[in-house]
Every structure is written in C-alpha cells, then in structure tokens.
Protein backbone atom coordinates (compact mmCIF):
# COMPACT_ATOMS: atom_id res chain seq x y z
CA UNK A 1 18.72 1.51 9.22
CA UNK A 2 20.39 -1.91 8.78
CA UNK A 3 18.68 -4.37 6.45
CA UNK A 4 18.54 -6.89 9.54
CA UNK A 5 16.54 -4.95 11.48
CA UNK A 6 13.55 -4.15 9.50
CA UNK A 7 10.44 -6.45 10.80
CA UNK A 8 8.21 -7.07 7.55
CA UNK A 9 4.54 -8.01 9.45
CA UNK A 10 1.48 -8.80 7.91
CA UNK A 11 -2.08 -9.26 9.47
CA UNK A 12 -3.30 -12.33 9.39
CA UNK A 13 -6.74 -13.69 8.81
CA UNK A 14 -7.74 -13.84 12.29
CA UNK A 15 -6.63 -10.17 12.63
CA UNK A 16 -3.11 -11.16 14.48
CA UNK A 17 -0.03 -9.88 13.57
CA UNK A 18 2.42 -12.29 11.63
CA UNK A 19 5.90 -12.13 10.52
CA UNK A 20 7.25 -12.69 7.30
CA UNK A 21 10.59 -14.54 6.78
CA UNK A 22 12.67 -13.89 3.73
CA UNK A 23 11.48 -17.56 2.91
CA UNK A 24 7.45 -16.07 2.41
CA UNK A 25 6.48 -18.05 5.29
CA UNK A 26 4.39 -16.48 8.01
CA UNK A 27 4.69 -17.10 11.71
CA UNK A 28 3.06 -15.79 14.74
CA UNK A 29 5.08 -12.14 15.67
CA UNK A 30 6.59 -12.93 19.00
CA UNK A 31 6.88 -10.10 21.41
CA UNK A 32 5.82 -7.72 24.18
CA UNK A 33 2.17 -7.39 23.16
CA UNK A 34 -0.61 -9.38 25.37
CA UNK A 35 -3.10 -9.92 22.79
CA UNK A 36 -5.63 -11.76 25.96
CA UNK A 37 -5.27 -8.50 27.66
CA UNK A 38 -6.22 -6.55 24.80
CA UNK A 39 -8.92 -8.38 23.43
CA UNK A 40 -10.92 -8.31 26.94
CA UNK A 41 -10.08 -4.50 27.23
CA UNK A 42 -12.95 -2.35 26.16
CA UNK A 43 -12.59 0.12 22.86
CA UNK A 44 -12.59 3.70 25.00
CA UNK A 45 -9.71 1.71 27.25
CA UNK A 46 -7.96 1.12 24.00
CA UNK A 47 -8.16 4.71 22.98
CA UNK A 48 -7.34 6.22 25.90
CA UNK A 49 -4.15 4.15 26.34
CA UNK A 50 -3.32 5.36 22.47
CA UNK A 51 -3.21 8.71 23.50
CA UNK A 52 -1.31 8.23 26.25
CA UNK A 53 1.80 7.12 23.90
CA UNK A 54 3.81 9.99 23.14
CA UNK A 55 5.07 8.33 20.00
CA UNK A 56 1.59 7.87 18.98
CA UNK A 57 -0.32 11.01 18.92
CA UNK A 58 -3.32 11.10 16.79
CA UNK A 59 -3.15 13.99 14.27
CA UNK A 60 -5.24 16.75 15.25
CA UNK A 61 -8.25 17.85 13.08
CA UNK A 62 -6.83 20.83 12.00
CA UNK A 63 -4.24 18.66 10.85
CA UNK A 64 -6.63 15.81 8.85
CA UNK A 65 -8.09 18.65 7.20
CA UNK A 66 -5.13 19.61 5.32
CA UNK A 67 -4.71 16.43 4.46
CA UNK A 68 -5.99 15.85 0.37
CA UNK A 69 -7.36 12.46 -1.10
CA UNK A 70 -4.98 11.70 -4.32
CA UNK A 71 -7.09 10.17 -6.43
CA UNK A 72 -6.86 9.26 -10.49
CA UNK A 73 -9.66 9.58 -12.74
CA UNK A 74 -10.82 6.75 -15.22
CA UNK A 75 -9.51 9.34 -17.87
CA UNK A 76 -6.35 10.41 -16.12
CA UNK A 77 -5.99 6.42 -16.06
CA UNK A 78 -5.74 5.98 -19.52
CA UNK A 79 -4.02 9.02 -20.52
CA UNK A 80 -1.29 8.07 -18.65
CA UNK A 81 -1.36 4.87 -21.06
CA UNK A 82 -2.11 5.98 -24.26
CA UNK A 83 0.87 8.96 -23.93
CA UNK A 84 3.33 5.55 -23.33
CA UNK A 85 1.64 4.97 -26.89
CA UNK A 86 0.76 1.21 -25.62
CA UNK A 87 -2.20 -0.81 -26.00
CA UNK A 88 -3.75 -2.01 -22.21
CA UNK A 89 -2.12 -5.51 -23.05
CA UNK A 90 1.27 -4.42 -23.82
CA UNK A 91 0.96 -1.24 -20.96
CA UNK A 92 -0.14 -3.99 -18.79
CA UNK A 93 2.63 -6.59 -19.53
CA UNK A 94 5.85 -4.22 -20.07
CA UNK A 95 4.57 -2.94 -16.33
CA UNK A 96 3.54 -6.30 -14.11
CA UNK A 97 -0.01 -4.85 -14.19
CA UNK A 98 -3.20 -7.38 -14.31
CA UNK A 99 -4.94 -6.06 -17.66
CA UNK A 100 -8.11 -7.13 -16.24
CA UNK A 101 -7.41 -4.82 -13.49
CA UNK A 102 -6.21 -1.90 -15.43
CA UNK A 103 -9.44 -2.43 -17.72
CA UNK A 104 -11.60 -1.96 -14.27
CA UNK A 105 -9.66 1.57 -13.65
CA UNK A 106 -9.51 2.68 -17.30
CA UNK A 107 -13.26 1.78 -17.20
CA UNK A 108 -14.16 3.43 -13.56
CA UNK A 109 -15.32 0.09 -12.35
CA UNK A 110 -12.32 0.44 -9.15
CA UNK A 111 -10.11 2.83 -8.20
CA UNK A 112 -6.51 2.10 -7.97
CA UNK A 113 -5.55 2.29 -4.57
CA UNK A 114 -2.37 4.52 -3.24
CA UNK A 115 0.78 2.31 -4.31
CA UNK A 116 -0.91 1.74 -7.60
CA UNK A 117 -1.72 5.26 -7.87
CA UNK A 118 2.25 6.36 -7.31
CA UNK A 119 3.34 3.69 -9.65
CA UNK A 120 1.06 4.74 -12.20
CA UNK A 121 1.86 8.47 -11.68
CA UNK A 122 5.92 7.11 -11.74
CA UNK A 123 5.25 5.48 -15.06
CA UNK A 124 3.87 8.69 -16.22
CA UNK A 125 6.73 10.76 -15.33
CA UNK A 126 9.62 8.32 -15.49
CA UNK A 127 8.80 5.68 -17.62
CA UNK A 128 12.21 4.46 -18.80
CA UNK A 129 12.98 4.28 -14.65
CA UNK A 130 10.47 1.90 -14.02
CA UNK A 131 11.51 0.02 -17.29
CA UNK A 132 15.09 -0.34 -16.06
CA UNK A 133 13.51 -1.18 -12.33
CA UNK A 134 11.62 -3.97 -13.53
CA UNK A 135 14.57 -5.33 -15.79
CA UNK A 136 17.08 -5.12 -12.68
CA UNK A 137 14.44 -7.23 -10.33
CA UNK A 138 14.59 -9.96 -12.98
C-alpha cells in the first residue's frame, strides 16, 4: 500500500473521529459517515447494522476463546532490564521510556499495555535492533 493512502485518525475528545496531517494538526475526518444519523440511532440498531457488514463480522466465541491475554509480570518487567545489565534510569533513557513509568511496571503499580508490552519483549530479544532503530529516527 502506497504511503499516500494510509489515513492516520485519532478520536477526539468529543468521541469524533479526526485526522492527522503530517503537520500533527487534527481536523474533523471528512467523509461518508452521518454522525446525526448515528447518534439518534438506538444501540441494538447499531449492532444489527454491524453484522450486516460482511467486512465486519464479529469473531465468533469459539473464536474469542482461543484468543490469550499477553501480559508481563512486575518480575518479567525487570528481568527483561536487569539481563540489558542497566539501571531503570539508563534502561529508561537508552530506550525513550518514562522511568517513572517503568518504576510503576517494575513495581506492579500498572501494567504496560500491548505496544509497550511488544517493545519491551523486542528489547528483550533484539536489543541492539531497537538500539540502531532509535539511532536511525534521530
């Protein structure tokens, strides 16, 4: 797919969809949907026009329950650190991480939600990647 084509969208504060321009700025997504339309229908008329979208199918029970919630412990948290043989502050700076942050998952305070998780687990695995990532978006 063509860099020009991909739509980055955000939600708003008031729960509308927004576009972001390469700029940062956010503007009202123009298109096909009529939000006035939507927001008078009723929730089971929302649902039922869902799962009348082929491209939309929910996944079927069956199919959630195979699903599995990846999830690191406090411990698996700072193993991952101390085996890059760095102290939070220096894990936390050599990897754009907020060291209060890390603190709160090291200490089981928060969890670190799924792109944190897969950066973390990345940094495990490939650390000298992510190293040479980072340098290269400088």
């Amino acid at each position: 797919m063509s860099a020009k084509r991909i739509l980055h969208v955000v939600v708003g504060r008031d729960g509308k969809p927004r576009r972001r321009l390469p700029s940062g700025r956010l503007v009202p997504l123009q298109g096909k949907t009529d939000w006035k339309r939507l927001d008078r229908m009723a929730e089971d008329e929302i649902v039922a026009g869902a799962r009348r979208d082929r491209d939309a199918q929910p996944a079927s029970r069956a199919r959630l329950a195979q699903f599995q919630r990846v999830t690191l412990t406090p411990n698996e948290v700072r193993a991952i650190r101390r085996r890059s043989g760095l102290s939070q502050a220096a894990f936390a700076a050599r990897y754009g991480l907020n060291l209060r942050t890390l603190q709160d998952w090291e200490q089981g305070r928060t969890q670190p939600d799924a792109p944190a998780r897969t950066f973390l687990l990345v940094i495990d695995r490939e650390p000298r990647a992510v190293e040479r990532a980072l340098a290269a978006g400088s």
